[in-house]
PDB file of N, CA and C in Angstrom:
ATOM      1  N   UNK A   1     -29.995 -33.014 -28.223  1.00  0.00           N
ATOM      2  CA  UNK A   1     -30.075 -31.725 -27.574  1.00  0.00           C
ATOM      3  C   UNK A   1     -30.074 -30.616 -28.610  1.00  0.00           C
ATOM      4  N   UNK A   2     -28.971 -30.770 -29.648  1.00  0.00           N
ATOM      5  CA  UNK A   2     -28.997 -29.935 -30.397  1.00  0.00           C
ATOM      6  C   UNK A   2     -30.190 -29.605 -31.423  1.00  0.00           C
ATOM      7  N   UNK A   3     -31.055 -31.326 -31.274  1.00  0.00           N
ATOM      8  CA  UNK A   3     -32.545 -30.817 -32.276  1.00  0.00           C
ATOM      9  C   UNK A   3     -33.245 -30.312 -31.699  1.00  0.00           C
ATOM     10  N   UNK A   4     -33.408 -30.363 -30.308  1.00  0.00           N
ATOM     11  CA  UNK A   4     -34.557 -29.362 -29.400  1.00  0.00           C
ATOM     12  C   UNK A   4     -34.169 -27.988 -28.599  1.00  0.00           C
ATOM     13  N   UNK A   5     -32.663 -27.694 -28.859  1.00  0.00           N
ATOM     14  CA  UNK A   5     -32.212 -26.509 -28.766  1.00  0.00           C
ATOM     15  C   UNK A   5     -32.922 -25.688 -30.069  1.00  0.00           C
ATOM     16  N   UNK A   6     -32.845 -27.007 -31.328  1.00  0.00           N
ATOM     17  CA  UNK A   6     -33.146 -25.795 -32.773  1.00  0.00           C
ATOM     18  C   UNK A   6     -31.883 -24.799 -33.031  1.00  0.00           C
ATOM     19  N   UNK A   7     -30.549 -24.974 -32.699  1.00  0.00           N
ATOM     20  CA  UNK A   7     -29.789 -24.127 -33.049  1.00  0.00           C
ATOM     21  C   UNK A   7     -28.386 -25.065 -33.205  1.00  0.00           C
ATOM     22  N   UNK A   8     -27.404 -24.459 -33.425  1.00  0.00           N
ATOM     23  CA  UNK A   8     -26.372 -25.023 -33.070  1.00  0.00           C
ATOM     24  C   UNK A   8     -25.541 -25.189 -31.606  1.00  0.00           C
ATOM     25  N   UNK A   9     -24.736 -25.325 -31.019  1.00  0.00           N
ATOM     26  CA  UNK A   9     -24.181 -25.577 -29.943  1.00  0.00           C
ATOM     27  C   UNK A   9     -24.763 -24.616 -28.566  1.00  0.00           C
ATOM     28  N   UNK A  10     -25.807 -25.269 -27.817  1.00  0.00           N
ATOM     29  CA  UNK A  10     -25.869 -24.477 -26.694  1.00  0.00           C
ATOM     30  C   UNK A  10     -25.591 -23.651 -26.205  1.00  0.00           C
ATOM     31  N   UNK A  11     -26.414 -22.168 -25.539  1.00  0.00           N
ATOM     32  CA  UNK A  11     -25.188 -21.429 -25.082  1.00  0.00           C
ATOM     33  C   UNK A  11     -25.714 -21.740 -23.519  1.00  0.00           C
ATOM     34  N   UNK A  12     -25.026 -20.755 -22.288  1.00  0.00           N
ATOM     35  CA  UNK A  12     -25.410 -20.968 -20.853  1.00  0.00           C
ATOM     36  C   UNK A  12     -26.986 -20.683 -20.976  1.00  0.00           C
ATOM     37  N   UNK A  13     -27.391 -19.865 -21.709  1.00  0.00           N
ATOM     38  CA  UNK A  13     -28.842 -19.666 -21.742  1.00  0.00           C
ATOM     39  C   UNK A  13     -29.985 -20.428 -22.018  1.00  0.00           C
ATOM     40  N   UNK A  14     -29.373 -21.003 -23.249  1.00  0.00           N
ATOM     41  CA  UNK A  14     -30.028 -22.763 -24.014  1.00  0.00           C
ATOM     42  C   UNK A  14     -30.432 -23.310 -22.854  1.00  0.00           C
ATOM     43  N   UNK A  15     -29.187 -23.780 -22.160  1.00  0.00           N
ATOM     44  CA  UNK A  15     -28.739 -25.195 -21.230  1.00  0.00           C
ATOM     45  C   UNK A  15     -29.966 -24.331 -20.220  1.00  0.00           C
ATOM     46  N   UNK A  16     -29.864 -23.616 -19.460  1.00  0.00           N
ATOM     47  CA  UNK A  16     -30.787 -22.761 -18.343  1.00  0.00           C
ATOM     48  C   UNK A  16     -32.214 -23.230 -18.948  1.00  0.00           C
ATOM     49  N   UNK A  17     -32.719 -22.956 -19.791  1.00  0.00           N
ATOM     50  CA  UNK A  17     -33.735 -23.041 -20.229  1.00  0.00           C
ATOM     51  C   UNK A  17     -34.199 -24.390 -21.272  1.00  0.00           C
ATOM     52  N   UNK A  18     -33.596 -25.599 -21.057  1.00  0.00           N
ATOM     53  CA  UNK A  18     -33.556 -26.972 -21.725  1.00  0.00           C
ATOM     54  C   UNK A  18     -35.150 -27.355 -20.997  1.00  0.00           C
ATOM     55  N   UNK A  19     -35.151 -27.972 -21.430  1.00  0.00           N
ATOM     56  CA  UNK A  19     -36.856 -28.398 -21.256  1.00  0.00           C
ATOM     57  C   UNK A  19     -36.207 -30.105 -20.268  1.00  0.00           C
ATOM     58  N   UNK A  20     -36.598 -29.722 -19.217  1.00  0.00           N
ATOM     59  CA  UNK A  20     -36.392 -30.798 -17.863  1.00  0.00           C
ATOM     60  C   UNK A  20     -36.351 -32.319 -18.312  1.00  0.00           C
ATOM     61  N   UNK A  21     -37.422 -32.116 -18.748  1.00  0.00           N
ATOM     62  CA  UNK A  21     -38.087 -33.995 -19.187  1.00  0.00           C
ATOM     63  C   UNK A  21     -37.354 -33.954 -20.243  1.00  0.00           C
ATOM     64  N   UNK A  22     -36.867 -33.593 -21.350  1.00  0.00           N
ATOM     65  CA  UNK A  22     -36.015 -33.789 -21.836  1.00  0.00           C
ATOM     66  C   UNK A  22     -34.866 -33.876 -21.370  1.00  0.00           C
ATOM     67  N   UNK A  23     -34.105 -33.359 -20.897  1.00  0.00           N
ATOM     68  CA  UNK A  23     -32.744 -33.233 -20.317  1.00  0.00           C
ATOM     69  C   UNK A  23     -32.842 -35.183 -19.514  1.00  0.00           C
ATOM     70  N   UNK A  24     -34.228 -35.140 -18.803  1.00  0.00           N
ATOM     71  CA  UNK A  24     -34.055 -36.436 -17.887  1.00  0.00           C
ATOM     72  C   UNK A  24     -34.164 -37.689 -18.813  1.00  0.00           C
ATOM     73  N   UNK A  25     -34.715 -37.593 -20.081  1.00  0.00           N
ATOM     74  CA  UNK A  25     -34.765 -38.626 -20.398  1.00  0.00           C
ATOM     75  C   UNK A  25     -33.743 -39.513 -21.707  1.00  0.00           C
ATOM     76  N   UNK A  26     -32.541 -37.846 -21.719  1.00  0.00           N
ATOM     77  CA  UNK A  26     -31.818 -38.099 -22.601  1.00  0.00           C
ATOM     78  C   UNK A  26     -30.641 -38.868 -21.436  1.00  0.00           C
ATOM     79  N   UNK A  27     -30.827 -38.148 -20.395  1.00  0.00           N
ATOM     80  CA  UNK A  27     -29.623 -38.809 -19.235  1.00  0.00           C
ATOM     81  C   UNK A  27     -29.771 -40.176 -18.967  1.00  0.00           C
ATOM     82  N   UNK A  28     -31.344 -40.438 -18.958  1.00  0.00           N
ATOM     83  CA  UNK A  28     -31.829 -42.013 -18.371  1.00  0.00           C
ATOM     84  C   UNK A  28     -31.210 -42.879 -19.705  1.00  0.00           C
ATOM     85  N   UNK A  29     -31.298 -42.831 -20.445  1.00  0.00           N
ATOM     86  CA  UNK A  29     -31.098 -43.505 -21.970  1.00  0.00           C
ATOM     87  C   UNK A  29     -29.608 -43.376 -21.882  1.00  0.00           C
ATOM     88  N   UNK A  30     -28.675 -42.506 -21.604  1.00  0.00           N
ATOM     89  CA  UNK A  30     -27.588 -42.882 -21.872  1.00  0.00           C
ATOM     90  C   UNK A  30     -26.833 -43.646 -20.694  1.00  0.00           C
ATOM     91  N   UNK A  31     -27.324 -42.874 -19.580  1.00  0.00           N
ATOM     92  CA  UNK A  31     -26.828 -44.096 -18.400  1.00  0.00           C
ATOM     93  C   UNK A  31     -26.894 -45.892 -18.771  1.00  0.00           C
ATOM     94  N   UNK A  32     -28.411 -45.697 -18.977  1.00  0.00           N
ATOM     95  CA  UNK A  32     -28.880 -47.040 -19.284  1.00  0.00           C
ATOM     96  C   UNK A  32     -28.412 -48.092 -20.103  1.00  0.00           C
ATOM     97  N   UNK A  33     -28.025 -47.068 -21.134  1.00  0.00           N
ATOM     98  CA  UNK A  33     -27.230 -47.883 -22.685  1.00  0.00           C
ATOM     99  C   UNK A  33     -25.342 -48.187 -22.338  1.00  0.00           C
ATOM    100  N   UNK A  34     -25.312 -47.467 -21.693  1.00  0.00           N
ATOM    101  CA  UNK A  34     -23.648 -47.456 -21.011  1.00  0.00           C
ATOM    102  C   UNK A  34     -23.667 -48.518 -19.855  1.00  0.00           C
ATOM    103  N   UNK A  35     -24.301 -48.380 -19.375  1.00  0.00           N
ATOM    104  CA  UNK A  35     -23.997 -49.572 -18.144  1.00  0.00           C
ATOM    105  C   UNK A  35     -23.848 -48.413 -17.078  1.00  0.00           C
ATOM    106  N   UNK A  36     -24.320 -47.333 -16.613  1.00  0.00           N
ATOM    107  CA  UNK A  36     -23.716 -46.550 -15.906  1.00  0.00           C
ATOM    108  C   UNK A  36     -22.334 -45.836 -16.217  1.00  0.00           C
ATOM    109  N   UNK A  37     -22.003 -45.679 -17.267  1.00  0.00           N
ATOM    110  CA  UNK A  37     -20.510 -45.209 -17.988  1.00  0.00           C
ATOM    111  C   UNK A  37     -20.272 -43.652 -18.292  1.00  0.00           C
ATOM    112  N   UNK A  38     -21.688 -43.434 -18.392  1.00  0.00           N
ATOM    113  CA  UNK A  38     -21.595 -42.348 -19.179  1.00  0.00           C
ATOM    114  C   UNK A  38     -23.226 -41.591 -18.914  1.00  0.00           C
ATOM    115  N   UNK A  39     -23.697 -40.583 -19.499  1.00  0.00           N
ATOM    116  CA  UNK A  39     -24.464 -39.543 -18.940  1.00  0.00           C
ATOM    117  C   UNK A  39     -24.232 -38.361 -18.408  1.00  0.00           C
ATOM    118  N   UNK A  40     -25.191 -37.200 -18.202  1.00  0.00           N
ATOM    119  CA  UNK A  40     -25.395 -35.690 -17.817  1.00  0.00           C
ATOM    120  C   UNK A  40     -25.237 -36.490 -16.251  1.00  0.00           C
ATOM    121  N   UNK A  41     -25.615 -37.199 -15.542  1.00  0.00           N
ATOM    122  CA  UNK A  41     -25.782 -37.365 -13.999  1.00  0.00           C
ATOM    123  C   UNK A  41     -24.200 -38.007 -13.575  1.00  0.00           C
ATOM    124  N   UNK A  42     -23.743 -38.619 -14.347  1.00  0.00           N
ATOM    125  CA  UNK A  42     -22.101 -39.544 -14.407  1.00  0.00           C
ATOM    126  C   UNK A  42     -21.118 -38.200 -14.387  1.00  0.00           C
ATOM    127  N   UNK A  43     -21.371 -37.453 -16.006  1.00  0.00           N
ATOM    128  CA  UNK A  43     -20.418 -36.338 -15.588  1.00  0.00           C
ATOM    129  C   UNK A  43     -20.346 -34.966 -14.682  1.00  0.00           C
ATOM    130  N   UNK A  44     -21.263 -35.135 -14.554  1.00  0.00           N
ATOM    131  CA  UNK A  44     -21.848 -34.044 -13.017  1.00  0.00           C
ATOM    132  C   UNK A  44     -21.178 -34.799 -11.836  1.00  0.00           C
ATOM    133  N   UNK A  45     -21.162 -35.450 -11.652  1.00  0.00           N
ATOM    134  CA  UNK A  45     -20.331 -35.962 -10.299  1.00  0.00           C
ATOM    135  C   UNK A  45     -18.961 -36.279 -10.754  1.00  0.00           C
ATOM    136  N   UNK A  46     -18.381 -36.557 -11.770  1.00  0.00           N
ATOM    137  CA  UNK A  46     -17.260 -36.675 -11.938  1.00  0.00           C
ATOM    138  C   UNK A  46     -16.524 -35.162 -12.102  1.00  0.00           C
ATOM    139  N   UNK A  47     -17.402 -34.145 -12.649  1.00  0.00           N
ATOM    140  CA  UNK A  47     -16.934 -32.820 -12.435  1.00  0.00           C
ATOM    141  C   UNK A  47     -16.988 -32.459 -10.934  1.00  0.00           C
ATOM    142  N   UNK A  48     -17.964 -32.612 -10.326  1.00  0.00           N
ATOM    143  CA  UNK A  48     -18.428 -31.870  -8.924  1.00  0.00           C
ATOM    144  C   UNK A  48     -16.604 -32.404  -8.234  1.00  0.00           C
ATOM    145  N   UNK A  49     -16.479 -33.900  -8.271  1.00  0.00           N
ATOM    146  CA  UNK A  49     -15.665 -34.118  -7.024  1.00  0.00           C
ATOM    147  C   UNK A  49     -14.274 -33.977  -7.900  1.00  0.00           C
ATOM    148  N   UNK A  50     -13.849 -33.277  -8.366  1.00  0.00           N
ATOM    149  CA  UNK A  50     -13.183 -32.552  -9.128  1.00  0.00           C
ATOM    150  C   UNK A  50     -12.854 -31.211  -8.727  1.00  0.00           C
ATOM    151  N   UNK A  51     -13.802 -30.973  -7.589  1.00  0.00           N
ATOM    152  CA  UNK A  51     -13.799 -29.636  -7.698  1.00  0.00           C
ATOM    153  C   UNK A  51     -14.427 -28.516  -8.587  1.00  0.00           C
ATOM    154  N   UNK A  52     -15.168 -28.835  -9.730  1.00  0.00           N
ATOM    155  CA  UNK A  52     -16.224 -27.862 -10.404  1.00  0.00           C
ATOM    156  C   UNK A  52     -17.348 -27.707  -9.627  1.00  0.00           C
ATOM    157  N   UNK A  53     -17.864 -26.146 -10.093  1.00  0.00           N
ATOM    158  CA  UNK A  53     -18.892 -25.966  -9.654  1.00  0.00           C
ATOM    159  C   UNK A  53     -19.333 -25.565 -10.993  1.00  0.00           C
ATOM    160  N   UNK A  54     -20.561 -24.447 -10.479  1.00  0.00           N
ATOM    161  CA  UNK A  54     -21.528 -23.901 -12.234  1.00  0.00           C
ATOM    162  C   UNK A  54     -20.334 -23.019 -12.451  1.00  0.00           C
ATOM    163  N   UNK A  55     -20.006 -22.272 -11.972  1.00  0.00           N
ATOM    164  CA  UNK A  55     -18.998 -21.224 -12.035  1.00  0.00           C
ATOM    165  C   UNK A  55     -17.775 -21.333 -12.883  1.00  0.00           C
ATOM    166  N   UNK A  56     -17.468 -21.514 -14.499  1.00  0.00           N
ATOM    167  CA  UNK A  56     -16.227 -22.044 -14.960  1.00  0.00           C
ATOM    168  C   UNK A  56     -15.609 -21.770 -14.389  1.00  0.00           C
ATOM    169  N   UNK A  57     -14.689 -23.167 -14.140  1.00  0.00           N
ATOM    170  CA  UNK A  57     -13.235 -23.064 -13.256  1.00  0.00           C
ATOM    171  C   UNK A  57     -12.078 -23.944 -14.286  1.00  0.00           C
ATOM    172  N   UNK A  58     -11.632 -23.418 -14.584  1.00  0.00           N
ATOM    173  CA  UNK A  58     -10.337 -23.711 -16.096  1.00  0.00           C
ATOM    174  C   UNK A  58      -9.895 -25.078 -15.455  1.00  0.00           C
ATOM    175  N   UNK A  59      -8.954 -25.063 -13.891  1.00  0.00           N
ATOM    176  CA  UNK A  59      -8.409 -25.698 -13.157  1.00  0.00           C
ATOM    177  C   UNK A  59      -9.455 -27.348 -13.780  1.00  0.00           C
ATOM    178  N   UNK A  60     -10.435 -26.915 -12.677  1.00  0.00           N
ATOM    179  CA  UNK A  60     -11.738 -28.139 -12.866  1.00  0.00           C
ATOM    180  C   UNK A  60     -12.164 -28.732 -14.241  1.00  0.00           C
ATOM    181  N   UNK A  61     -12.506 -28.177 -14.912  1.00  0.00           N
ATOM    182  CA  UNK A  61     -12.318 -27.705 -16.531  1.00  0.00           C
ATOM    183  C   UNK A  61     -11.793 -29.067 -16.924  1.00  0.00           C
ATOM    184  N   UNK A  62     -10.233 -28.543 -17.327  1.00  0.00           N
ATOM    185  CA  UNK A  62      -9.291 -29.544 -17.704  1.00  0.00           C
ATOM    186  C   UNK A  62      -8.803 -30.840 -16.757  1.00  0.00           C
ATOM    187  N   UNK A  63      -9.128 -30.734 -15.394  1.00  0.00           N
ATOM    188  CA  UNK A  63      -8.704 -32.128 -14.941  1.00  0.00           C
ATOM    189  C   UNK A  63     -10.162 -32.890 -15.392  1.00  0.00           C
ATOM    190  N   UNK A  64     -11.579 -32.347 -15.813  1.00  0.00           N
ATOM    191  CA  UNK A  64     -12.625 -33.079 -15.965  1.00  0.00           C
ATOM    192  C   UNK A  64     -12.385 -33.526 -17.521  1.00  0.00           C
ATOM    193  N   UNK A  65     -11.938 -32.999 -18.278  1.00  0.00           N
ATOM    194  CA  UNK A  65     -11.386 -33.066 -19.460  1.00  0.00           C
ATOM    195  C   UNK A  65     -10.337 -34.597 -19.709  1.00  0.00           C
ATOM    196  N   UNK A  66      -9.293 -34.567 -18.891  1.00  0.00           N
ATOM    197  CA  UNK A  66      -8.089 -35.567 -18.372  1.00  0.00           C
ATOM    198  C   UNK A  66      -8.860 -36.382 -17.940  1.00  0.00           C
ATOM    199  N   UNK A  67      -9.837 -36.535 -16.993  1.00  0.00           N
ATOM    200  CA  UNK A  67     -10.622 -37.965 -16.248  1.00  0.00           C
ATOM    201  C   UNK A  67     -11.212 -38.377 -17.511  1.00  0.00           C
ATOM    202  N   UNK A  68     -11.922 -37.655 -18.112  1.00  0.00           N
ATOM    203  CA  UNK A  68     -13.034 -38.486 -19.161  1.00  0.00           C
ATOM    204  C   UNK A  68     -11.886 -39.176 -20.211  1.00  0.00           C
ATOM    205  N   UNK A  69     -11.377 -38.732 -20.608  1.00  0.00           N
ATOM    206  CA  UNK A  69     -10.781 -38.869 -21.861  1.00  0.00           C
ATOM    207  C   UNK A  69     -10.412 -37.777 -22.589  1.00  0.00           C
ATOM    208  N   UNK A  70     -11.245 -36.755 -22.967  1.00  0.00           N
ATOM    209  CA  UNK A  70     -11.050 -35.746 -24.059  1.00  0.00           C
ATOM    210  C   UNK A  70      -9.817 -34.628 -23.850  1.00  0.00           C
ATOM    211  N   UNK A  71      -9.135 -34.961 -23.053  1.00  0.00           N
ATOM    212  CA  UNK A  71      -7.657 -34.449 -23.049  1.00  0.00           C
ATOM    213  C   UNK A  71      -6.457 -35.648 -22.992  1.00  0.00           C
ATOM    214  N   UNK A  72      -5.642 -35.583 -24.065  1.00  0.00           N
ATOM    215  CA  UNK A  72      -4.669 -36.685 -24.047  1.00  0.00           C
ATOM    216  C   UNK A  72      -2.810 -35.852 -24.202  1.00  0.00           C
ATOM    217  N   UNK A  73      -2.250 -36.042 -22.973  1.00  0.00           N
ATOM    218  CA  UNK A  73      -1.208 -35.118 -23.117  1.00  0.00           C
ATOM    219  C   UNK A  73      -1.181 -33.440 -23.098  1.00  0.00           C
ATOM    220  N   UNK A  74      -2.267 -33.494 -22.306  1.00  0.00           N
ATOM    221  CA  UNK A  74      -2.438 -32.210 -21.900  1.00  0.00           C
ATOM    222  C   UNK A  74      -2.803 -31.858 -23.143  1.00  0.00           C
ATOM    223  N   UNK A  75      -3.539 -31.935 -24.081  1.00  0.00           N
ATOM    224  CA  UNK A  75      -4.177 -31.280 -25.642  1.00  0.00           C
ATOM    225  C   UNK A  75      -5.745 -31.785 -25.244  1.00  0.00           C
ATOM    226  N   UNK A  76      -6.821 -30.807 -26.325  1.00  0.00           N
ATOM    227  CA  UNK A  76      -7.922 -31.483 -26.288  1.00  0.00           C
ATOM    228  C   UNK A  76      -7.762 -32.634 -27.053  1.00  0.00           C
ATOM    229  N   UNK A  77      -8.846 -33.669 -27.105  1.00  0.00           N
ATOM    230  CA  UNK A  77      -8.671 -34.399 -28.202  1.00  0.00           C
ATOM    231  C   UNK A  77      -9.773 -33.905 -29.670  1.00  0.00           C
ATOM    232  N   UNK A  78      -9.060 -33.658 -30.651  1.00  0.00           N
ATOM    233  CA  UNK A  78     -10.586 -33.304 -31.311  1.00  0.00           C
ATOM    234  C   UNK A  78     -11.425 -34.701 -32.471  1.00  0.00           C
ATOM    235  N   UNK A  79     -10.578 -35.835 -32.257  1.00  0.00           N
ATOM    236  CA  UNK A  79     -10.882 -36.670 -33.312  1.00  0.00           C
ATOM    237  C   UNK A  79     -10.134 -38.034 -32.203  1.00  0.00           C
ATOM    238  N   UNK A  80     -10.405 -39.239 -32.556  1.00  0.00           N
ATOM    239  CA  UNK A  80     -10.553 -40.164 -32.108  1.00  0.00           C
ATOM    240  C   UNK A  80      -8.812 -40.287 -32.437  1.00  0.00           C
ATOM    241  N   UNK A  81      -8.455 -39.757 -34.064  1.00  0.00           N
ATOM    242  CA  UNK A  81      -7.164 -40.279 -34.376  1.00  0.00           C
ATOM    243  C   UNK A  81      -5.656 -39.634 -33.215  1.00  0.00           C
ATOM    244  N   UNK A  82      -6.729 -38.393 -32.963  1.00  0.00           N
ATOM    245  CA  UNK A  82      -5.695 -37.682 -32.397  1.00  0.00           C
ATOM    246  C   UNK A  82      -5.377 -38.676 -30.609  1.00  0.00           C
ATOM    247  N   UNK A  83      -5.830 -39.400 -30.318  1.00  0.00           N
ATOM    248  CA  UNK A  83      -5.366 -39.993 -29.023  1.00  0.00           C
ATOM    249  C   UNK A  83      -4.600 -41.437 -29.395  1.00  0.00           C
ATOM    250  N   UNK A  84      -4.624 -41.537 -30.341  1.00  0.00           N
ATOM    251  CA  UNK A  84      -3.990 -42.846 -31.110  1.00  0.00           C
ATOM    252  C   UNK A  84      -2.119 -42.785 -31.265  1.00  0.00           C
TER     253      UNK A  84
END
């Protein structure tokens, strides 16, 4: 994403304007390679029934954060060591 953004980290504007077939075929490939584990379509529903919408919601936010993994003890995680 970040080589066909051409920039560094996405902003809401990037993401708005991501080029479709891309977006679909980076999702199909990771679903695919995961077993269904993981993907843009996996964490969209794991946010949605969470309670997120587009609208940041902090609440939604961090319990989507806590489901995946990347919050351990209420912290982000920023490194693999840090959940160890």
């Amino acid at each position: 994403m970040l080589e066909v953004a051409k920039k560094g980290y996405p902003d809401e504007v990037d993401i708005d304007n991501f080029p479709c077939k891309d977006l679909q075929v980076i999702n199909r490939l990771w679903v695919e390679h995961s077993n269904g584990h993981f993907g843009f379509s996996v964490q969209k529903h794991i946010y949605q029934s969470l309670g997120g919408r587009r609208k940041y919601d902090q609440s939604a936010y961090y319990a989507f954060g806590d489901w995946v993994g990347w919050r351990y003890n209420g912290e982000w995680v920023t490194d693999i060591k840090g959940k160890i």
